[in-house]
Protein backbone atom coordinates (compact mmCIF):
# COMPACT_ATOMS: atom_id res chain seq x y z
CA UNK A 1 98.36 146.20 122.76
CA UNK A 2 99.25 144.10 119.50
CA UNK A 3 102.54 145.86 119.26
CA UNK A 4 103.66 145.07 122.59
CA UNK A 5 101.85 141.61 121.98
CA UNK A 6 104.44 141.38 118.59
CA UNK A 7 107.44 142.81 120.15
CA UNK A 8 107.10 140.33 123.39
CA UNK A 9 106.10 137.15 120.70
CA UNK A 10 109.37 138.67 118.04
CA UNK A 11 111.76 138.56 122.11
CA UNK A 12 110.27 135.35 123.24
CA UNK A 13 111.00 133.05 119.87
CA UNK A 14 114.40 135.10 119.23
CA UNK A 15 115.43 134.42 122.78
CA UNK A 16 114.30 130.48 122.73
CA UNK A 17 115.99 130.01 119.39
CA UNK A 18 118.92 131.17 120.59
CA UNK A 19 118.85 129.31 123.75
CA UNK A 20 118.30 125.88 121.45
CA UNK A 21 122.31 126.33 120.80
CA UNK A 22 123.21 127.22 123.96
CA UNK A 23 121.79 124.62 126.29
CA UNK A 24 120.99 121.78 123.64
CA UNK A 25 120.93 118.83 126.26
CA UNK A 26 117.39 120.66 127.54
CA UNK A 27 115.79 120.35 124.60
CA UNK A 28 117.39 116.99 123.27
CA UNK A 29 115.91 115.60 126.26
CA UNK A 30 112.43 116.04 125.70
CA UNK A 31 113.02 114.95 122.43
CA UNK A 32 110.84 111.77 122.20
CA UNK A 33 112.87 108.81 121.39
CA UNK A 34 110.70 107.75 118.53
CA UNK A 35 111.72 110.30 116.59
CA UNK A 36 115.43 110.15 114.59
CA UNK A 37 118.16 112.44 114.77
CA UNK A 38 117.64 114.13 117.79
CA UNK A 39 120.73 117.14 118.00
CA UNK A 40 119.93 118.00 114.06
CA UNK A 41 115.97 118.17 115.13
CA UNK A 42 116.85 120.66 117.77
CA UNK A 43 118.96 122.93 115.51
CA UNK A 44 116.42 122.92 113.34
CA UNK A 45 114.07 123.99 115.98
CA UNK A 46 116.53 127.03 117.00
CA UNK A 47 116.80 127.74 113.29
CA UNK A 48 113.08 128.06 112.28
CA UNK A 49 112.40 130.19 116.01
CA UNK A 50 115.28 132.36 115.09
CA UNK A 51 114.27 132.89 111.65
CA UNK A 52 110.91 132.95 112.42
CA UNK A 53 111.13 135.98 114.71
CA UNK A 54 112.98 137.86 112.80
CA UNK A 55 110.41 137.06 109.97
CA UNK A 56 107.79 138.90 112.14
CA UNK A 57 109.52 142.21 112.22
CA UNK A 58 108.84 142.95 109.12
CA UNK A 59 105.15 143.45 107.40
CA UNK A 60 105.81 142.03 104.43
CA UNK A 61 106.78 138.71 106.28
CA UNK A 62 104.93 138.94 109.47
CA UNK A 63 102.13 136.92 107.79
CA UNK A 64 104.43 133.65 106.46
CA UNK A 65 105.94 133.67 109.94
CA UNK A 66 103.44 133.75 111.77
CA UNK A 67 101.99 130.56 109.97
CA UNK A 68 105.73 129.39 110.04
CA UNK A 69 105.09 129.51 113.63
CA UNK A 70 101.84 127.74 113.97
CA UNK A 71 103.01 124.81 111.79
CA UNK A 72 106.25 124.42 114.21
CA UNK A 73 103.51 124.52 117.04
CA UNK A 74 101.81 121.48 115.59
CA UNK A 75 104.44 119.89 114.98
CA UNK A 76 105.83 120.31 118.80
CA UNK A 77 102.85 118.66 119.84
CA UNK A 78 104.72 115.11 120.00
CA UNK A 79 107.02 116.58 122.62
CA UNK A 80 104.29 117.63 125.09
CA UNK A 81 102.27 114.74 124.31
CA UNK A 82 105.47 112.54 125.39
CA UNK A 83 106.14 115.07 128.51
CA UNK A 84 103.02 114.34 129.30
CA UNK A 85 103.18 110.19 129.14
CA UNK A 86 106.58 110.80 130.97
CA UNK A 87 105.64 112.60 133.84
CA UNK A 88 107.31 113.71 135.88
CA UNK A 89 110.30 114.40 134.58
CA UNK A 90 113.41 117.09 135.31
CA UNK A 91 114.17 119.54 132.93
CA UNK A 92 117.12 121.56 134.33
CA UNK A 93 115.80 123.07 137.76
CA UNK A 94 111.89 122.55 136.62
CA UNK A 95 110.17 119.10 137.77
CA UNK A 96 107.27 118.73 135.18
CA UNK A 97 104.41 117.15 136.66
CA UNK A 98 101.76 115.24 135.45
CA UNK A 99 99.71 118.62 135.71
CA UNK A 100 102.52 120.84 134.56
CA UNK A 101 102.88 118.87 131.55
CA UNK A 102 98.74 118.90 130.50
CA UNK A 103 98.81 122.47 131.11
CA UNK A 104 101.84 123.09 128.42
CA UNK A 105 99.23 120.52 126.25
CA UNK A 106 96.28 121.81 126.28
CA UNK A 107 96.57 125.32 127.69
CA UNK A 108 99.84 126.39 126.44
CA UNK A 109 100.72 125.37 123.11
CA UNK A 110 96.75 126.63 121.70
CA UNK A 111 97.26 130.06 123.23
CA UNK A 112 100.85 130.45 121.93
CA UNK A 113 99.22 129.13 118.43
CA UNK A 114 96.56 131.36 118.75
CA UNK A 115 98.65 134.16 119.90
CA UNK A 116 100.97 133.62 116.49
CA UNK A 117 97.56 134.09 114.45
CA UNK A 118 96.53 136.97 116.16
CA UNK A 119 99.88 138.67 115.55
CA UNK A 120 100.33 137.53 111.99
CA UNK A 121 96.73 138.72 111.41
CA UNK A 122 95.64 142.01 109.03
CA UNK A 123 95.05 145.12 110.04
CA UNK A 124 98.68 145.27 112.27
CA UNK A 125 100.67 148.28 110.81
CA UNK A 126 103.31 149.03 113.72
CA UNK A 127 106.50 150.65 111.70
CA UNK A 128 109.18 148.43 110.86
């Protein structure tokens, strides 16, 4: 169950990181406004998710990434606290409601956090 739980986290960030430089204006948007140089703060984003997944296919990394990822968790949290104050908003086909938005919050972002620790945790040894 871990390895499917590390191959589907190792898809999931490669796949969003990616998808940071191919539809930008998404994630620029939810950028709160407060915060300065919005396009190089998203390519940083796609960096680090990129980098980051390919970080956990390998043991001898698995561990810094998956702290790697934690930290960029944390520090996502002013986007979905600002999603939250905006609500509702449209992202691309997606309305995010008021409800939507607390649920990404508070549900969400500690069970993809969590989910990073458990991966990135000892006793893993799937070949790679």
């Amino acid at each position: 169950m871990k390895k499917a739980a590390l191959i589907i986290m190792i898809l999931g960030y490669l796949l969003a990181g990616i998808n940071h430089f191919i539809h930008p204006a998404s994630y620029i948007k939810i950028i709160p406004q407060y915060l300065p140089m919005p396009v190089t703060l998203n390519l940083l984003a796609g960096i680090f998710e990129v980098l980051f997944a390919l970080m956990l296919i390998f043991r001898q990394t698995r561990k810094l990434a998956s702290y790697g990822i934690i930290l960029m968790l944390i520090a996502f949290l002013p986007v979905h606290i600002d999603m939250v104050v905006r609500a509702p908003m449209q992202l691309g086909n997606v309305t995010v409601t008021p409800l939507l938005a607390w649920v990404r919050l508070i549900v969400l972002q500690p069970l993809l956090i969590a989910w990073a620790w458990w991966c990135g945790s000892a006793g893993h040894k799937p070949a790679a």
